[in-house]
Protein backbone atom coordinates (compact mmCIF):
# COMPACT_ATOMS: atom_id res chain seq x y z
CA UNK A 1 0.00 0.00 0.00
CA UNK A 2 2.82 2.49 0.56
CA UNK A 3 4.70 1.75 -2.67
CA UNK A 4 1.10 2.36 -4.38
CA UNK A 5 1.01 5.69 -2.63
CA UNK A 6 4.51 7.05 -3.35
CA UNK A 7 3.85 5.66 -7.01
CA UNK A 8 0.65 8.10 -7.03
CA UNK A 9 2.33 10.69 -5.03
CA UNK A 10 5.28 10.62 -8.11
CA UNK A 11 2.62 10.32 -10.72
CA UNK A 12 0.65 13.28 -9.46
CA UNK A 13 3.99 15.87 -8.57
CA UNK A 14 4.93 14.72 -12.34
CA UNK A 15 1.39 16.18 -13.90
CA UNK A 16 1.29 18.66 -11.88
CA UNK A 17 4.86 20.07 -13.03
CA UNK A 18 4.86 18.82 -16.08
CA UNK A 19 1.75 21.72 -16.51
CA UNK A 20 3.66 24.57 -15.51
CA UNK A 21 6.65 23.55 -17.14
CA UNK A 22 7.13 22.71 -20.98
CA UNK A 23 9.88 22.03 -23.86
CA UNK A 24 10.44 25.45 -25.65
CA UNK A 25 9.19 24.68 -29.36
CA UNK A 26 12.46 26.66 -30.90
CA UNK A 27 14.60 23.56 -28.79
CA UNK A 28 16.40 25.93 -26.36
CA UNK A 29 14.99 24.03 -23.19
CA UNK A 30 12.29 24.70 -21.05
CA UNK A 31 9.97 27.04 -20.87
CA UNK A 32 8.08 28.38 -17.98
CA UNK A 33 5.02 30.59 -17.77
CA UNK A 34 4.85 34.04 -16.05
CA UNK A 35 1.43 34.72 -15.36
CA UNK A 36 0.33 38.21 -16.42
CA UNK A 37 -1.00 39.23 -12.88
CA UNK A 38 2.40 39.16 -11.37
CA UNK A 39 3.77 41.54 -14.78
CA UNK A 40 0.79 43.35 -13.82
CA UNK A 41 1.73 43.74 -10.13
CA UNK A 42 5.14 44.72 -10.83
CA UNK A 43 3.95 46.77 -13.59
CA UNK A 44 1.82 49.10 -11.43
CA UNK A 45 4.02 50.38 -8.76
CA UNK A 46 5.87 52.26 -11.44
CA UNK A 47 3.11 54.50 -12.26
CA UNK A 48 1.99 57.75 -12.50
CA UNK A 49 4.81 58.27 -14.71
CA UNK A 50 4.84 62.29 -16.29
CA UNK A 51 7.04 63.90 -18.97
CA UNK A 52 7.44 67.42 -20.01
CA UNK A 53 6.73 67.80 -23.81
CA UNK A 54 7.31 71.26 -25.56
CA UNK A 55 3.73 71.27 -26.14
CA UNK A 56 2.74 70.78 -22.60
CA UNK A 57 2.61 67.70 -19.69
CA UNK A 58 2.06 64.39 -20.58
CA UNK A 59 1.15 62.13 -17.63
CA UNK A 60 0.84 58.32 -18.07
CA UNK A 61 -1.67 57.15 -15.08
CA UNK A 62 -1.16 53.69 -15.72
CA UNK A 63 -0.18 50.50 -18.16
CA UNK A 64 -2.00 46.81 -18.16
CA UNK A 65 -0.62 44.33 -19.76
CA UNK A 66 -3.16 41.96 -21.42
CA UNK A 67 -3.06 39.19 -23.41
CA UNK A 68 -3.91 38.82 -26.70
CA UNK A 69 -5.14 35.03 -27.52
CA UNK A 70 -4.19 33.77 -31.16
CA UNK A 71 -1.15 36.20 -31.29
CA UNK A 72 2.33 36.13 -30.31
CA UNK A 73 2.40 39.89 -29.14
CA UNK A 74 1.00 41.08 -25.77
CA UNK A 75 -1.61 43.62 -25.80
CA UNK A 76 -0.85 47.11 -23.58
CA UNK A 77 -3.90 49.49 -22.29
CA UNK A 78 -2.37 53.29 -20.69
CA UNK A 79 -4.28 55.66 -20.07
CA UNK A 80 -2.94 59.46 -20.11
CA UNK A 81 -3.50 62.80 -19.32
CA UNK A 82 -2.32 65.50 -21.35
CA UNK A 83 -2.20 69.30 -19.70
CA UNK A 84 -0.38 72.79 -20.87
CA UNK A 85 -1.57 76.60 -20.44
CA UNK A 86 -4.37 76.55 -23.08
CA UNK A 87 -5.62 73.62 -21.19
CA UNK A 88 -5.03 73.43 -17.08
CA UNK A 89 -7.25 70.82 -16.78
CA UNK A 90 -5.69 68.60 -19.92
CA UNK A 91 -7.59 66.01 -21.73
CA UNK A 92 -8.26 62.41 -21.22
CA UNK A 93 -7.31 59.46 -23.59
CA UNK A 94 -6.83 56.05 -23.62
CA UNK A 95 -4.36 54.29 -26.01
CA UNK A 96 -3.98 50.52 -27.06
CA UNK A 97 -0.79 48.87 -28.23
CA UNK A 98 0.54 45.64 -28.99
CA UNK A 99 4.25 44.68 -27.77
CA UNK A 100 6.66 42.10 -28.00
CA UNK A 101 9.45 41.29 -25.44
CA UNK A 102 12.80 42.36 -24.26
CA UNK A 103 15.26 40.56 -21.86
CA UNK A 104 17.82 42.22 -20.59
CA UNK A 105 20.47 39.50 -19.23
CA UNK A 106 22.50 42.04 -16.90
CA UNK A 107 19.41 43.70 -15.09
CA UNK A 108 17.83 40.33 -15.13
CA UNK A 109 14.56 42.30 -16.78
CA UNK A 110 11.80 42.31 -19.04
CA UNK A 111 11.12 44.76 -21.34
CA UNK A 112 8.01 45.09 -23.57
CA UNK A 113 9.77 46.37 -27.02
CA UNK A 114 8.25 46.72 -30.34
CA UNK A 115 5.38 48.87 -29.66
CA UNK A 116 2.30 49.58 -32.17
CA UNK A 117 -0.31 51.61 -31.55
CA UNK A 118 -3.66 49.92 -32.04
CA UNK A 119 -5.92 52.63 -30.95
CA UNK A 120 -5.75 55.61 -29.67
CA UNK A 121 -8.93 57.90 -27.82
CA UNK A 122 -8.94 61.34 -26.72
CA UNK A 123 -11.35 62.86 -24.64
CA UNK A 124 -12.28 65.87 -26.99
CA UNK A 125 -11.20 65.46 -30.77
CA UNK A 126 -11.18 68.80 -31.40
CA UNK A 127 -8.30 69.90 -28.83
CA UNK A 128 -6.20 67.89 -30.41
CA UNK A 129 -4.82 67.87 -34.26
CA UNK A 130 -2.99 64.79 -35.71
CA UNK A 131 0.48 65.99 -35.01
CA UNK A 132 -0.31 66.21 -31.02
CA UNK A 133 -2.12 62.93 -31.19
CA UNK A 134 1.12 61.04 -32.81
CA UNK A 135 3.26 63.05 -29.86
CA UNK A 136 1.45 61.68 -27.48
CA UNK A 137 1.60 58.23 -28.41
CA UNK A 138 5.15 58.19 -29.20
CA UNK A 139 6.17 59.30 -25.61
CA UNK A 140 2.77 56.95 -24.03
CA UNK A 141 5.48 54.27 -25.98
CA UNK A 142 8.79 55.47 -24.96
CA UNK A 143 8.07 55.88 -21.39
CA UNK A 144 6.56 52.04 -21.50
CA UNK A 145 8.96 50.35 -23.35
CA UNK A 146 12.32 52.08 -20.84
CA UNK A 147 10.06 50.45 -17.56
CA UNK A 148 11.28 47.40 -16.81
CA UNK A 149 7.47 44.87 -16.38
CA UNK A 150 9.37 42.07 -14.30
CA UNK A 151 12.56 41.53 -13.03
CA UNK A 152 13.52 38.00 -12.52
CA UNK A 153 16.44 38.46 -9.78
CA UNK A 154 14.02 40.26 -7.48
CA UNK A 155 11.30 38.43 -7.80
CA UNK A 156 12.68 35.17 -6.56
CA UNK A 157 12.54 33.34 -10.10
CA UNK A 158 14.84 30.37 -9.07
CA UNK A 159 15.95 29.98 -12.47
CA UNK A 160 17.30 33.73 -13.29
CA UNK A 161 20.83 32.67 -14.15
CA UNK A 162 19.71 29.83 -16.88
CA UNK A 163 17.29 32.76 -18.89
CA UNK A 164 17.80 31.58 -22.78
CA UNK A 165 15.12 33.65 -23.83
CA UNK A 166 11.75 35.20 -23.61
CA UNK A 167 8.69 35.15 -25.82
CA UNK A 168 5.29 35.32 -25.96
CA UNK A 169 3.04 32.19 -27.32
CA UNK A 170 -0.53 32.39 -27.83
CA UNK A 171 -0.83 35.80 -25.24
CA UNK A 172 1.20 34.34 -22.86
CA UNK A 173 4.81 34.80 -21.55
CA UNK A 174 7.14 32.23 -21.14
CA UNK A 175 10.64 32.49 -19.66
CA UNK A 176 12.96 29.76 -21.44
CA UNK A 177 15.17 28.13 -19.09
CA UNK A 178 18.40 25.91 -20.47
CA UNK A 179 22.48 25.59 -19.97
């Protein structure tokens, strides 16, 4: 009776890592996921973020990372408030991007990289011309892509110093581990 319960023990610990943990389809090693709630977590205590644009204050309230099912590219909701002296109490918007990833080996961090913008919505139209609206997005995308979304050595990822790369499958992250 014990044998048959160490035997079940062993079978269940196997399932059970064998779903967090899987063979990287490019052959590098294996690959483990990093649920989006903890990039989310880390994500959010580097917000409010503001920069001064020659046109006025841009401040970036906040940045979700989301997944986008079907795709190999994260999806990215901000939303921002732009202010200057025509406008003291600045305009609303919301913009949506998609993003690929970054891993920087030194800092032991991810990056999102390769931003696109899929939609961007301003409060009031008519504030804002074209030119303004592509200003905006551009530094919504700079100030995103230079935050680091999870760092690996702080967050107790036991693997850290094995890192052979980072993508994202299907909207989902996954950490490559190998030798």
């Amino acid at each position: 009776m014990k044998n048959f319960l160490k035997i079940v023990y062993i079978v269940g610990l196997g399932l059970s890592l064998n779903s967090c943990v899987g063979v990287d389809p490019s052959g590098r090693g294996y690959s483990v996921e990093v649920p989006l709630s903890t990039i989310n977590n880390s994500l959010a205590s580097s917000f409010p973020k503001q920069e001064n644009m020659t046109l006025g204050t841009l401040s970036v309230m906040s940045a979700n990372v989301f997944s986008q099912n079907g795709k190999d590219k994260l999806g990215v909701g901000s939303s921002f408030k732009f202010s200057n002296f025509l406008m003291p109490d600045g305009i609303k918007g919301d913009v949506k991007l998609s993003s690929s990833l970054r891993y920087d080996p030194t800092s032991k961090n991810l990056y999102l990289s390769n931003l696109g913008i899929e939609t961007l919505k301003v409060q009031d139209y008519s504030l804002v011309d074209n030119n303004l609206k592509k200003a905006i997005a551009s530094v919504v995308m700079t100030l995103i892509e230079q935050q680091p979304i999870y760092n690996m050595q702080k967050s107790g990822f036991i693997g850290n110093n094995l890192v052979q790369g980072v993508d994202v499958r299907e909207g989902k992250v996954f950490v490559t581990l190998g030798l």
